[in-house]
PDB file of N, CA and C in Angstrom:
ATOM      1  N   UNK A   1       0.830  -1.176   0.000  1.00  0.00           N
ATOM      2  CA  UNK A   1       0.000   0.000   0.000  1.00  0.00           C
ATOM      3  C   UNK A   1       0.879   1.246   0.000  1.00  0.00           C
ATOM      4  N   UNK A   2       0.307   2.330  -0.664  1.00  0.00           N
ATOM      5  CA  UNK A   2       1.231   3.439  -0.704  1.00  0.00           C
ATOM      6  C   UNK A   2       0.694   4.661   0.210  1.00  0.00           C
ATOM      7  N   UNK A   3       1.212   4.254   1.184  1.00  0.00           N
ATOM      8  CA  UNK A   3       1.268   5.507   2.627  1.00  0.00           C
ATOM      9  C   UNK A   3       2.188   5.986   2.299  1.00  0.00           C
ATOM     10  N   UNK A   4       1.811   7.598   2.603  1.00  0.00           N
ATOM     11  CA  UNK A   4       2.774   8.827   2.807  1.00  0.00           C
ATOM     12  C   UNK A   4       3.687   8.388   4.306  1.00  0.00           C
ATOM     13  N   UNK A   5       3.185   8.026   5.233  1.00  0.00           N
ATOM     14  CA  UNK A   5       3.795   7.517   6.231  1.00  0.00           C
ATOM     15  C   UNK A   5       4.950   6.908   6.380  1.00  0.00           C
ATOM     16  N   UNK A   6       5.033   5.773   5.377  1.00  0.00           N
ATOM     17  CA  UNK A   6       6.026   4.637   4.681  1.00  0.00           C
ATOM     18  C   UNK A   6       7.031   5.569   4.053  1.00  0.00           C
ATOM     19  N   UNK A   7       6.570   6.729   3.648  1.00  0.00           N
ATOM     20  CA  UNK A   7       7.975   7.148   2.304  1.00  0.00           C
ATOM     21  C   UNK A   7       9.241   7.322   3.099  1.00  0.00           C
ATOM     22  N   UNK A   8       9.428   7.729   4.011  1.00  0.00           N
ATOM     23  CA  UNK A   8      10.611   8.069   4.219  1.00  0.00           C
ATOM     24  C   UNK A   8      11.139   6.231   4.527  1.00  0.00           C
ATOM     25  N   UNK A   9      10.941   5.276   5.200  1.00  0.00           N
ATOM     26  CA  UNK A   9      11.122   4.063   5.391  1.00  0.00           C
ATOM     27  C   UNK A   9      11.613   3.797   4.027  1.00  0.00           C
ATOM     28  N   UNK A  10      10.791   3.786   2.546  1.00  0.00           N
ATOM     29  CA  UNK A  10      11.219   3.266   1.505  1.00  0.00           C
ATOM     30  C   UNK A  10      12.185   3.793   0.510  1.00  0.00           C
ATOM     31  N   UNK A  11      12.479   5.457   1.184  1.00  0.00           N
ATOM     32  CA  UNK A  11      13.517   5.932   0.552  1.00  0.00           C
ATOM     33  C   UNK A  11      14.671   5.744   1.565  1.00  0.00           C
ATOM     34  N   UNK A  12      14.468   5.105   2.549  1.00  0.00           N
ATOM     35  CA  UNK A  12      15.881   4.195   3.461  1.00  0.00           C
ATOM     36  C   UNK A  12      16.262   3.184   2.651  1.00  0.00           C
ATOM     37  N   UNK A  13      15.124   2.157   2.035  1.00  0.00           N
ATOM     38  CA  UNK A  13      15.351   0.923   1.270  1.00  0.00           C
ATOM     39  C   UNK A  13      16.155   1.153   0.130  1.00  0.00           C
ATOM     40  N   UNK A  14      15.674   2.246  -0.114  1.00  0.00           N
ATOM     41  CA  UNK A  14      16.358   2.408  -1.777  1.00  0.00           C
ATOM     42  C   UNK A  14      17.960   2.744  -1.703  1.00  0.00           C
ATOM     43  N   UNK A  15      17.927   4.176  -0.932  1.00  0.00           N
ATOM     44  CA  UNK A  15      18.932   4.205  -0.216  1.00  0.00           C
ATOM     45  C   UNK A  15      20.246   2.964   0.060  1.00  0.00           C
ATOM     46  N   UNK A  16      19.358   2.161   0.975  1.00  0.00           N
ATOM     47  CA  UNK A  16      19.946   1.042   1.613  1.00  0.00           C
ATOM     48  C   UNK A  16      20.464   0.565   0.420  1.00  0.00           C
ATOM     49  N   UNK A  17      19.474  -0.226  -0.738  1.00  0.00           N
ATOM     50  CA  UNK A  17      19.748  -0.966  -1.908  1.00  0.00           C
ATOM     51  C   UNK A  17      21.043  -0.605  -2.507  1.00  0.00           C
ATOM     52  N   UNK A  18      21.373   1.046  -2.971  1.00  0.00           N
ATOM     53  CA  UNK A  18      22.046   1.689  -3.735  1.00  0.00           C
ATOM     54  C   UNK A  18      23.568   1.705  -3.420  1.00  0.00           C
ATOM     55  N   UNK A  19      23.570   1.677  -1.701  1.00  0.00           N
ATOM     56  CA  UNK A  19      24.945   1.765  -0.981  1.00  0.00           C
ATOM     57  C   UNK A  19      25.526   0.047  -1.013  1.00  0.00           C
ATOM     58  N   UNK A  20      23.802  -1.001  -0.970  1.00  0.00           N
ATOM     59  CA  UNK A  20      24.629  -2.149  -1.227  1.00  0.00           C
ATOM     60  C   UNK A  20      25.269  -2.604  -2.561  1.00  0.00           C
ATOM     61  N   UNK A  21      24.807  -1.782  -3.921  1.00  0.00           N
ATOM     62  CA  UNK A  21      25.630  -1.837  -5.527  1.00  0.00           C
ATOM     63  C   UNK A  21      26.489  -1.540  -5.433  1.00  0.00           C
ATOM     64  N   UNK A  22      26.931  -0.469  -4.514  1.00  0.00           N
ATOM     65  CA  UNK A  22      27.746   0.101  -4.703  1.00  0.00           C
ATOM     66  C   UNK A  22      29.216  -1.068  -3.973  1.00  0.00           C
ATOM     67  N   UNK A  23      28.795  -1.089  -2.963  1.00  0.00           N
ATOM     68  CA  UNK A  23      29.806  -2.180  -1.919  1.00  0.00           C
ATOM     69  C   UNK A  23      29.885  -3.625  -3.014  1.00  0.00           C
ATOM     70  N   UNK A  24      28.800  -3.831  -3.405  1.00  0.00           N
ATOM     71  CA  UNK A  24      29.109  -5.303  -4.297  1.00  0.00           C
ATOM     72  C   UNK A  24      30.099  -4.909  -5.733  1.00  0.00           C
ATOM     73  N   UNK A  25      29.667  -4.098  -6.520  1.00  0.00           N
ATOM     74  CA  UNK A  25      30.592  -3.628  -7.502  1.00  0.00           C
ATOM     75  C   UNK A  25      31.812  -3.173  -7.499  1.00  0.00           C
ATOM     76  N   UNK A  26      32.205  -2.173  -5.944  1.00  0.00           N
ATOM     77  CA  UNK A  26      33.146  -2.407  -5.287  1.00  0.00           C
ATOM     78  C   UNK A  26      34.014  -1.281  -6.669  1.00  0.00           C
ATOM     79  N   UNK A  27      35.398  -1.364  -6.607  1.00  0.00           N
ATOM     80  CA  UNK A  27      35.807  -0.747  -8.016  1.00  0.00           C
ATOM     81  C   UNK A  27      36.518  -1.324  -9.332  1.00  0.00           C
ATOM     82  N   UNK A  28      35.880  -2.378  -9.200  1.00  0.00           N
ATOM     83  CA  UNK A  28      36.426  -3.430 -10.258  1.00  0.00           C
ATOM     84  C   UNK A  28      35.459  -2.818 -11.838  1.00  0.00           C
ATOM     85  N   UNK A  29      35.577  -3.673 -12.866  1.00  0.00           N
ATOM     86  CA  UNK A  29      34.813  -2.958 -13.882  1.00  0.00           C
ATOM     87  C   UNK A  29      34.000  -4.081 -14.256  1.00  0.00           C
ATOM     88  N   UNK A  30      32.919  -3.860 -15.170  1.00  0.00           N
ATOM     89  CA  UNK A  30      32.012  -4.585 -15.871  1.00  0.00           C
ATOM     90  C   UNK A  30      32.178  -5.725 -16.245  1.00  0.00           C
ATOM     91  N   UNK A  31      33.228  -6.426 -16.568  1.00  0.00           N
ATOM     92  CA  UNK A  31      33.699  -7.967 -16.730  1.00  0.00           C
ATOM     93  C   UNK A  31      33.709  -8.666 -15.486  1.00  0.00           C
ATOM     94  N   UNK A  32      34.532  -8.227 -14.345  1.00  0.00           N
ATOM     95  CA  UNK A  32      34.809  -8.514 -13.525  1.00  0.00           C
ATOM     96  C   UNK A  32      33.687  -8.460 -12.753  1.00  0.00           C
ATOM     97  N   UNK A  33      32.694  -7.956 -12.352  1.00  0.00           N
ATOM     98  CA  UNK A  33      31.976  -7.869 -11.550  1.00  0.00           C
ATOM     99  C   UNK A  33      30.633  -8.796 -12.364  1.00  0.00           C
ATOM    100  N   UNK A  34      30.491  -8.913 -13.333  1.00  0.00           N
ATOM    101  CA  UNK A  34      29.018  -9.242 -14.213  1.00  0.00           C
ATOM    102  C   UNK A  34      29.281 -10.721 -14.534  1.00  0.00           C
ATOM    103  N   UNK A  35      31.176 -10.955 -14.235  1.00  0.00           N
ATOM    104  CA  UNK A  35      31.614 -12.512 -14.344  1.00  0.00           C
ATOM    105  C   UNK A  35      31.218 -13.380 -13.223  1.00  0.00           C
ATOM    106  N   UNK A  36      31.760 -12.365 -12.181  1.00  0.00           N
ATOM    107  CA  UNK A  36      30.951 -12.953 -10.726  1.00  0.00           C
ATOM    108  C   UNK A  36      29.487 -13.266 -10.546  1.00  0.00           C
ATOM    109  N   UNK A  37      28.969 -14.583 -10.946  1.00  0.00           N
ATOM    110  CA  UNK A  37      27.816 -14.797 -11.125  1.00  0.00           C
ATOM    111  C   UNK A  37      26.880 -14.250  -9.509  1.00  0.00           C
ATOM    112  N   UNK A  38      27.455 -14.732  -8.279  1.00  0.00           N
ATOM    113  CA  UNK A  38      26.531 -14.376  -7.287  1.00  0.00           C
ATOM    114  C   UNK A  38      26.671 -12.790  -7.053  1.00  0.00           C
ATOM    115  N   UNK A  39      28.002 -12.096  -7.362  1.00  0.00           N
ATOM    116  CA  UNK A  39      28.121 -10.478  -7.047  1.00  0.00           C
ATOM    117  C   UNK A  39      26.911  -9.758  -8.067  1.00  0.00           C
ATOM    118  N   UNK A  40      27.077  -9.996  -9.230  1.00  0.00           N
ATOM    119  CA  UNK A  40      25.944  -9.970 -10.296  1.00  0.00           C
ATOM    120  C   UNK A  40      24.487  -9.951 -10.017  1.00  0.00           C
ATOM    121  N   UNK A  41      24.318 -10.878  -9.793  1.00  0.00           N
ATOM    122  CA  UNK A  41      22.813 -11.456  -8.484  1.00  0.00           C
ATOM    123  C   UNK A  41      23.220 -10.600  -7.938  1.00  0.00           C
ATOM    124  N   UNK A  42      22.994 -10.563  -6.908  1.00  0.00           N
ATOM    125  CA  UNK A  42      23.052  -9.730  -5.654  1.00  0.00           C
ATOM    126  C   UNK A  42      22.905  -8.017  -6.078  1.00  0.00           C
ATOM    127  N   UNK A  43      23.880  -7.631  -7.124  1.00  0.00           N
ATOM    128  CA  UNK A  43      23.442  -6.714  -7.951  1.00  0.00           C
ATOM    129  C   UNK A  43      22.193  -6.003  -8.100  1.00  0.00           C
ATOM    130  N   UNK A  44      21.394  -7.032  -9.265  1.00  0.00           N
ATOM    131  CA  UNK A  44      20.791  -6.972  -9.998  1.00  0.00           C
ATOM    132  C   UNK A  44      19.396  -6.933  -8.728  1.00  0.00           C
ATOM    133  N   UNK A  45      19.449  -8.205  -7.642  1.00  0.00           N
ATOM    134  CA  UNK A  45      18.605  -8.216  -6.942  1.00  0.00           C
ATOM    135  C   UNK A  45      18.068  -6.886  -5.998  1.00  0.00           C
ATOM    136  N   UNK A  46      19.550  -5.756  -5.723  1.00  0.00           N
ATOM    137  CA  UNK A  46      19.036  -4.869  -4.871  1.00  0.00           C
ATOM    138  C   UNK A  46      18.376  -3.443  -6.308  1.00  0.00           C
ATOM    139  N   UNK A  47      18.593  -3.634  -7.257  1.00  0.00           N
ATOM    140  CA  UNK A  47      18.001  -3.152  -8.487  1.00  0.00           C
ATOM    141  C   UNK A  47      16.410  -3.177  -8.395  1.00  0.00           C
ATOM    142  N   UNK A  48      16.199  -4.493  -7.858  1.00  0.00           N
ATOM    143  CA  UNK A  48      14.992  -4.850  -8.074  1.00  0.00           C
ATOM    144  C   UNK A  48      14.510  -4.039  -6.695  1.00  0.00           C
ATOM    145  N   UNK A  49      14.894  -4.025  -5.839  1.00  0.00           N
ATOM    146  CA  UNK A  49      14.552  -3.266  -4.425  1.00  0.00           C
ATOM    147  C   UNK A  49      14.214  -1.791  -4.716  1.00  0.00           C
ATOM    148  N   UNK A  50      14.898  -1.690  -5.482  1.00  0.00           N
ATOM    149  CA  UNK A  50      14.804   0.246  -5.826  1.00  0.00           C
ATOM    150  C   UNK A  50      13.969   0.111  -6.298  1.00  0.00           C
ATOM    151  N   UNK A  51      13.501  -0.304  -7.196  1.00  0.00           N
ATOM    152  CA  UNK A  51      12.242  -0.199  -8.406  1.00  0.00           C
ATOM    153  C   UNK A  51      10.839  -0.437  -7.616  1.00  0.00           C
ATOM    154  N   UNK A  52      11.414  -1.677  -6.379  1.00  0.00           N
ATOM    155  CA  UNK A  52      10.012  -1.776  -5.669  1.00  0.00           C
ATOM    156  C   UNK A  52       9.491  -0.543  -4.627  1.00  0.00           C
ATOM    157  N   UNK A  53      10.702   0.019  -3.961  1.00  0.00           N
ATOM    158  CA  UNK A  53      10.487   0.271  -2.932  1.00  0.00           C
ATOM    159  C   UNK A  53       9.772   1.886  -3.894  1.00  0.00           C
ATOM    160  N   UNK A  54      10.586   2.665  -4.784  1.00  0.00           N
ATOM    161  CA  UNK A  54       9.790   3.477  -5.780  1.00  0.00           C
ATOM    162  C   UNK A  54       8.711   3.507  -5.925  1.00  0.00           C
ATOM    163  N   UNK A  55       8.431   2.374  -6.610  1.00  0.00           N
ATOM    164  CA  UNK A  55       6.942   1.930  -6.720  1.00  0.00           C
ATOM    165  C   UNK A  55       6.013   2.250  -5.642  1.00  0.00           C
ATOM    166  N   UNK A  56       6.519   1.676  -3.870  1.00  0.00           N
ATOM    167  CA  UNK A  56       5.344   1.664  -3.443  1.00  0.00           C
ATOM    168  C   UNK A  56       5.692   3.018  -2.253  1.00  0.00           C
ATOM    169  N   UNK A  57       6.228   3.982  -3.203  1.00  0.00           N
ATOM    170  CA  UNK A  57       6.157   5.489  -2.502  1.00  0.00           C
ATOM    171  C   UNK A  57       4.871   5.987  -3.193  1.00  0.00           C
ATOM    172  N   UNK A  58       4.233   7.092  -1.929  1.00  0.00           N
ATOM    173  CA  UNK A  58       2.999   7.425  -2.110  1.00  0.00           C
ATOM    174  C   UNK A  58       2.992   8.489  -3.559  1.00  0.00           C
ATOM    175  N   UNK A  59       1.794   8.671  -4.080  1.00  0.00           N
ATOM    176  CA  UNK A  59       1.491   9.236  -5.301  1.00  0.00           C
ATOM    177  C   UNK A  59       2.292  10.758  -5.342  1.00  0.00           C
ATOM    178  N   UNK A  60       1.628  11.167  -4.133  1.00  0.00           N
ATOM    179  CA  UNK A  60       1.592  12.505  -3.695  1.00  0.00           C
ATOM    180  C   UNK A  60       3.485  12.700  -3.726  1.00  0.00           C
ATOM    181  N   UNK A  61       4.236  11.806  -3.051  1.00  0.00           N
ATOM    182  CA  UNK A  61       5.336  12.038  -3.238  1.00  0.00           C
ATOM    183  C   UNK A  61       6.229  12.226  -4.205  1.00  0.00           C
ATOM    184  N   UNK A  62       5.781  10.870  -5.077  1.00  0.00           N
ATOM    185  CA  UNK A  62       6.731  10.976  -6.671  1.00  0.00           C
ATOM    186  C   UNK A  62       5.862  12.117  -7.316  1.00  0.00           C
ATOM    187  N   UNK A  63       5.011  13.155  -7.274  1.00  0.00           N
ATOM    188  CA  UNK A  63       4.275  13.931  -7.567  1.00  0.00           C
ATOM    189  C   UNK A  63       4.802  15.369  -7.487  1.00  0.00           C
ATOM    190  N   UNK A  64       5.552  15.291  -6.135  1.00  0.00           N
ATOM    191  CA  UNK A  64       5.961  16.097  -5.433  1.00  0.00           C
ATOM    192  C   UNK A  64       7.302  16.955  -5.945  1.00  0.00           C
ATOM    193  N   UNK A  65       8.251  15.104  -6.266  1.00  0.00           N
ATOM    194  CA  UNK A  65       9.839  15.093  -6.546  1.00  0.00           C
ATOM    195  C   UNK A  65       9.714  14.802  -8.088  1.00  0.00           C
ATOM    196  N   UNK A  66       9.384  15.408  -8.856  1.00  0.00           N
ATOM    197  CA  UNK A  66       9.241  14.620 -10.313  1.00  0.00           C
ATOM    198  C   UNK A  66      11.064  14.908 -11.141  1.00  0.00           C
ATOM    199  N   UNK A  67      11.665  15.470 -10.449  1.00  0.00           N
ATOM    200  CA  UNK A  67      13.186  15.544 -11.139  1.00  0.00           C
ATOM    201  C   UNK A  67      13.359  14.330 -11.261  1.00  0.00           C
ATOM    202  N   UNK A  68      13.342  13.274 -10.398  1.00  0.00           N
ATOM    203  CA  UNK A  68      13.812  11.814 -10.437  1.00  0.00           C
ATOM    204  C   UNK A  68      12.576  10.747 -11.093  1.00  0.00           C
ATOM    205  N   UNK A  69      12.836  10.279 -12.026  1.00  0.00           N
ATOM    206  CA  UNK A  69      12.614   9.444 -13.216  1.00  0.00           C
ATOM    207  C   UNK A  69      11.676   8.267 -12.392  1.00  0.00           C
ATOM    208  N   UNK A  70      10.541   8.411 -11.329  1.00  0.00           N
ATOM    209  CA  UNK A  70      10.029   7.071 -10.853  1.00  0.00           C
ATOM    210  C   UNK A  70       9.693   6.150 -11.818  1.00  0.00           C
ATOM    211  N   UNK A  71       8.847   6.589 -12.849  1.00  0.00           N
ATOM    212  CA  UNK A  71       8.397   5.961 -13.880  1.00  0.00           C
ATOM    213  C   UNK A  71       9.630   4.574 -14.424  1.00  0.00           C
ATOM    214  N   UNK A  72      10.964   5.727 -14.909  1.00  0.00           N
ATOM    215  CA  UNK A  72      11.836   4.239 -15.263  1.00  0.00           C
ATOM    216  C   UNK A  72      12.514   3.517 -13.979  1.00  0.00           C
ATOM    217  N   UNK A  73      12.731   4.001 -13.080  1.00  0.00           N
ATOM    218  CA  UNK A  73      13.312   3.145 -12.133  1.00  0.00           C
ATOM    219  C   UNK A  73      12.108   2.228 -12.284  1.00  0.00           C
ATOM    220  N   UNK A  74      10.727   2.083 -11.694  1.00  0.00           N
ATOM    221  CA  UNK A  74       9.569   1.283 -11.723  1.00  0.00           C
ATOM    222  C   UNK A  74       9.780   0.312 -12.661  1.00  0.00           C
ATOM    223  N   UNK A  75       9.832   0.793 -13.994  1.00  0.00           N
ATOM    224  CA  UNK A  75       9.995  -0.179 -15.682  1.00  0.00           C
ATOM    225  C   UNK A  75      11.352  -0.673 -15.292  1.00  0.00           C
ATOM    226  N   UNK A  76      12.304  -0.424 -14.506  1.00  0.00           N
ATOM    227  CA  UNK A  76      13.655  -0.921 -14.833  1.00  0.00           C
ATOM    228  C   UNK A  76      13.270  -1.944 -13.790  1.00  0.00           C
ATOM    229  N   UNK A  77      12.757  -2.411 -12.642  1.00  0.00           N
ATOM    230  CA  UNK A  77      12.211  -3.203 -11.926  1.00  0.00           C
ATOM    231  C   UNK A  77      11.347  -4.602 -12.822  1.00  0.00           C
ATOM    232  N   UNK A  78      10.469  -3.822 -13.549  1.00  0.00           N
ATOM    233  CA  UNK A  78       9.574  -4.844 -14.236  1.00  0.00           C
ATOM    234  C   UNK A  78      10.374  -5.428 -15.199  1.00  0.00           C
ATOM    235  N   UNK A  79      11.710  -4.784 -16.182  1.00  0.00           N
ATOM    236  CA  UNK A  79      11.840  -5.626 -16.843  1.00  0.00           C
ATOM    237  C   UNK A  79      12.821  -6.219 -16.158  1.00  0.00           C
ATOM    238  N   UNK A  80      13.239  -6.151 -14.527  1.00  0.00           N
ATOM    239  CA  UNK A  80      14.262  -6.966 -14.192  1.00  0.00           C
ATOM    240  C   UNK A  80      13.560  -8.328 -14.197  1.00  0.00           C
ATOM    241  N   UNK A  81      12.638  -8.150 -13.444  1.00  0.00           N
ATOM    242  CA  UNK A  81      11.882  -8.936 -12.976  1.00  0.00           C
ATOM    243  C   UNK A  81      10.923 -10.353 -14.075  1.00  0.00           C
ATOM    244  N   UNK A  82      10.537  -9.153 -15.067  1.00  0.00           N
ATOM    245  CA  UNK A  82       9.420 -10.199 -16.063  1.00  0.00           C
ATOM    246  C   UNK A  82      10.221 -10.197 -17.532  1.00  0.00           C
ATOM    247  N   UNK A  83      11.462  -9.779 -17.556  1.00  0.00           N
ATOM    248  CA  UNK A  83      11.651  -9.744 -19.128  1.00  0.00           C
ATOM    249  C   UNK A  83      13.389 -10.524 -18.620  1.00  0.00           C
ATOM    250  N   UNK A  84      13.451 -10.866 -17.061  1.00  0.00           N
ATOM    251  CA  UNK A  84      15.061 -11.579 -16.914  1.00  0.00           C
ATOM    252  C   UNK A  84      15.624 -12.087 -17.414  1.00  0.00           C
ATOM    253  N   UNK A  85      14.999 -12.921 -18.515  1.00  0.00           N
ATOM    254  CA  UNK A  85      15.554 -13.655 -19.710  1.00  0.00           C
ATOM    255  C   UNK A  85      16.704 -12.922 -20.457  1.00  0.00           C
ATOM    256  N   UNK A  86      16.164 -11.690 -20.524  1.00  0.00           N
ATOM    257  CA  UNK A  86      16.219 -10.589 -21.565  1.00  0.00           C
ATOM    258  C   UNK A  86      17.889  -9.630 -21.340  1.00  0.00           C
ATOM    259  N   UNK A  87      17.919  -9.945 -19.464  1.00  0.00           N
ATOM    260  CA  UNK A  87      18.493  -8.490 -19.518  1.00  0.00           C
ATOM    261  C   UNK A  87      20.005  -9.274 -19.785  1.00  0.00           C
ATOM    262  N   UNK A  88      20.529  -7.881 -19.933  1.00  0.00           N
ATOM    263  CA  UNK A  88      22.055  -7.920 -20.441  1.00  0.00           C
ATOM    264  C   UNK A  88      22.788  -6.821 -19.137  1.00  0.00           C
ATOM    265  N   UNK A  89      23.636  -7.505 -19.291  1.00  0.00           N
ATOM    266  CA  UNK A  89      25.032  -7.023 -18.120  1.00  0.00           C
ATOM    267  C   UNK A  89      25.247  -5.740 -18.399  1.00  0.00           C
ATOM    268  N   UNK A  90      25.577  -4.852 -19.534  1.00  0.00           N
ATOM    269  CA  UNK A  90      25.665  -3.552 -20.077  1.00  0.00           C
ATOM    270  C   UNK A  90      24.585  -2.577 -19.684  1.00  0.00           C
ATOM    271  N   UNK A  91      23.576  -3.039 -19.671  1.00  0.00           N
ATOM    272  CA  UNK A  91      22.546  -2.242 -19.007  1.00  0.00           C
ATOM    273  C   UNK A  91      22.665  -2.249 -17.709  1.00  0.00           C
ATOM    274  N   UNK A  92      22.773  -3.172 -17.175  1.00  0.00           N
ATOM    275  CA  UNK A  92      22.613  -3.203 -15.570  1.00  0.00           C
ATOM    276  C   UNK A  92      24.190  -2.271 -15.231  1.00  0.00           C
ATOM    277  N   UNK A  93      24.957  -2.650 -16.049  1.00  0.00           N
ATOM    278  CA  UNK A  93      26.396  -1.766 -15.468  1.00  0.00           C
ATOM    279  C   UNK A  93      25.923  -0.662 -15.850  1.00  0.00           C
ATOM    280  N   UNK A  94      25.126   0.451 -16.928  1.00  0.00           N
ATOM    281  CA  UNK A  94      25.335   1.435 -17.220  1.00  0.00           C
ATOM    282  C   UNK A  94      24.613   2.015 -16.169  1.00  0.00           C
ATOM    283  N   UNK A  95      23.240   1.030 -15.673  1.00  0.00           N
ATOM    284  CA  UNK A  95      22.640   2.144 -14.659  1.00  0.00           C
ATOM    285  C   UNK A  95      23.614   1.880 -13.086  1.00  0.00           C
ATOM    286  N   UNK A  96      24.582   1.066 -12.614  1.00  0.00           N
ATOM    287  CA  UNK A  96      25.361   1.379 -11.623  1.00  0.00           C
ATOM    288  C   UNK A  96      26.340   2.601 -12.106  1.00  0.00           C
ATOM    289  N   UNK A  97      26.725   2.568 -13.347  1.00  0.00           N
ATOM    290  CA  UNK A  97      28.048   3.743 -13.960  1.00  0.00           C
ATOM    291  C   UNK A  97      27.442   5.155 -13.927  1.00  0.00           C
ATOM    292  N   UNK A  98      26.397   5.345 -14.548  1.00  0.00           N
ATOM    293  CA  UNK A  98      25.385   6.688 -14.971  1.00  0.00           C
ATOM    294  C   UNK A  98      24.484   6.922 -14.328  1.00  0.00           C
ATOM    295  N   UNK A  99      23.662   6.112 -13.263  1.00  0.00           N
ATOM    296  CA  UNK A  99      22.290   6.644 -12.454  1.00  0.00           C
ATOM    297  C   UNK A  99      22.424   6.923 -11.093  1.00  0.00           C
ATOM    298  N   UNK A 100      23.179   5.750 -10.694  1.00  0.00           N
ATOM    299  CA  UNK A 100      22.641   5.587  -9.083  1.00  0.00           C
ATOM    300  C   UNK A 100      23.199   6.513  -8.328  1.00  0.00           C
ATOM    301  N   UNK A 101      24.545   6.955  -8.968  1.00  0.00           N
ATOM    302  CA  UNK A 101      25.210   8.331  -8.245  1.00  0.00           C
ATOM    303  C   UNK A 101      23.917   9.802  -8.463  1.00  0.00           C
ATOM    304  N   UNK A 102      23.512   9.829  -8.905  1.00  0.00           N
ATOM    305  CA  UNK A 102      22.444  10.750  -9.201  1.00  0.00           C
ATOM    306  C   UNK A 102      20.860  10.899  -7.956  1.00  0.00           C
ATOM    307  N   UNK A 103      20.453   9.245  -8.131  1.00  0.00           N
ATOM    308  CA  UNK A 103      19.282   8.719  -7.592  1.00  0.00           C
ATOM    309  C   UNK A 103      19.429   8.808  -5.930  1.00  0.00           C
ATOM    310  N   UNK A 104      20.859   8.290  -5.516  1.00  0.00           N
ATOM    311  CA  UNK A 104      21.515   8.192  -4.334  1.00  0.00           C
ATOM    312  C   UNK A 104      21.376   9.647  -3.476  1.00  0.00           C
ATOM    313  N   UNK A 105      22.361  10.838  -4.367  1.00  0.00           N
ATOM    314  CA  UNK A 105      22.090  12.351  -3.596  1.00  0.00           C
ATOM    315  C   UNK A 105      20.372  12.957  -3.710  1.00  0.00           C
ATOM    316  N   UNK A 106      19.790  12.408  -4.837  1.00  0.00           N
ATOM    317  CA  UNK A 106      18.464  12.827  -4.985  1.00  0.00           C
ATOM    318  C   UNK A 106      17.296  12.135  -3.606  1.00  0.00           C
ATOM    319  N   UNK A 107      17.823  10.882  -3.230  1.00  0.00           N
ATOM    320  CA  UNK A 107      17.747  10.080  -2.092  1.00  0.00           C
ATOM    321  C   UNK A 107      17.822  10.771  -0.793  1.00  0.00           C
ATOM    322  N   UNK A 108      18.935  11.180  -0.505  1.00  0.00           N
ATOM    323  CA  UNK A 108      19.726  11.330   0.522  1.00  0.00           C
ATOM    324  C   UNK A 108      18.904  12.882   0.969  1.00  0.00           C
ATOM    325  N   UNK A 109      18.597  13.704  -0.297  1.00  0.00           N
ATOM    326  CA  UNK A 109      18.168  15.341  -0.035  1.00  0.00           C
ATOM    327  C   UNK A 109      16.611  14.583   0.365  1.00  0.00           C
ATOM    328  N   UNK A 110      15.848  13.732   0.058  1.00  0.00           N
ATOM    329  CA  UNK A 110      14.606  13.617   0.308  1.00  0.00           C
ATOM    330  C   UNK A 110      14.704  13.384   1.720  1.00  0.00           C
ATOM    331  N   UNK A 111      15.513  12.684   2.284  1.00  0.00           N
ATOM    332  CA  UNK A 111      15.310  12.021   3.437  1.00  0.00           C
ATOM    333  C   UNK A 111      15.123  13.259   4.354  1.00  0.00           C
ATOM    334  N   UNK A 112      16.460  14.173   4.045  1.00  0.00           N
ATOM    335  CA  UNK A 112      17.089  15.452   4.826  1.00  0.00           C
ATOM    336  C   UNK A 112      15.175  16.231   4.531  1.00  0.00           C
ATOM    337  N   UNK A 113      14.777  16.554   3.873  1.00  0.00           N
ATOM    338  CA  UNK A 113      13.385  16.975   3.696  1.00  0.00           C
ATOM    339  C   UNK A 113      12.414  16.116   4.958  1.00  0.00           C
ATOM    340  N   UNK A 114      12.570  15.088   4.923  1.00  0.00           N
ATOM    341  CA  UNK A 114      11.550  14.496   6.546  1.00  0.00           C
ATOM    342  C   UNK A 114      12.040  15.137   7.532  1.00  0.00           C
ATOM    343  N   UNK A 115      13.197  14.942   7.485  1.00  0.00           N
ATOM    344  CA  UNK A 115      14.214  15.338   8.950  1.00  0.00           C
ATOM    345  C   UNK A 115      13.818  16.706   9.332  1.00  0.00           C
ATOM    346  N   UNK A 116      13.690  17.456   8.190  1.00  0.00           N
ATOM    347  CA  UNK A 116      13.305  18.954   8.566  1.00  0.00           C
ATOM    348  C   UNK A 116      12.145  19.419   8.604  1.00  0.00           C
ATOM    349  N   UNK A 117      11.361  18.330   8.289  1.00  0.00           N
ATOM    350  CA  UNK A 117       9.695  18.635   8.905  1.00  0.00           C
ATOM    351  C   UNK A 117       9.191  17.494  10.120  1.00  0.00           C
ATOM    352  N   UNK A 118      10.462  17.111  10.699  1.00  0.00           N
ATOM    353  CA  UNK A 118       9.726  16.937  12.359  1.00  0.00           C
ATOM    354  C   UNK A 118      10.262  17.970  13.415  1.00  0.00           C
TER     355      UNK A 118
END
């Protein structure tokens, strides 16, 4: 269910998720890390956390913050999820290389936004 209540909790998750890509990818590069079949997993799995925990932030919020892309994080979830067959290592590295540093401070300022309205 999408409570306003919950958002700050699910922008911890995402949060949480983003700092764990980051620790699993570690600073090795795209071979190395996408060779590691369980680092990979583990990857890909906290990917899927962002997309959910996105998802089940309230309307009013992603409404609120529209700089940050809910829509594709959400789709980048579904096709982790229902198109897995599908995905390719290059994608999943480009959004650890090009997004999450972005999603992460965009993260981090939302939270600081609760903090300053208790």
């Amino acid at each position: 269910m999408r409570e306003a209540s919950k958002d700050p909790k699910r922008l911890q998750d995402i949060l949480e998720a983003i700092d764990n890509i980051f620790q699993y990818a570690g600073d090795d590069d795209m071979v190395t890390v996408t060779s590691d079949k369980m680092r990979y997993h583990a990857i890909v799995y906290n990917m899927m956390i962002i997309g959910e925990a996105a998802n089940l932030l309230s309307i009013e919020f992603r409404q609120t913050h529209p700089i940050t892309p809910w829509r594709q994080i959400t789709g980048m979830r579904n096709f982790l999820i229902h198109g897995y067959h599908q995905v390719e290592a290059d994608l999943v590295w480009k959004v650890i290389d090009e997004d999450l540093h972005l999603l992460r401070s965009q993260v981090v300022d939302y939270l600081e936004e609760f903090k300053e309205q208790e």
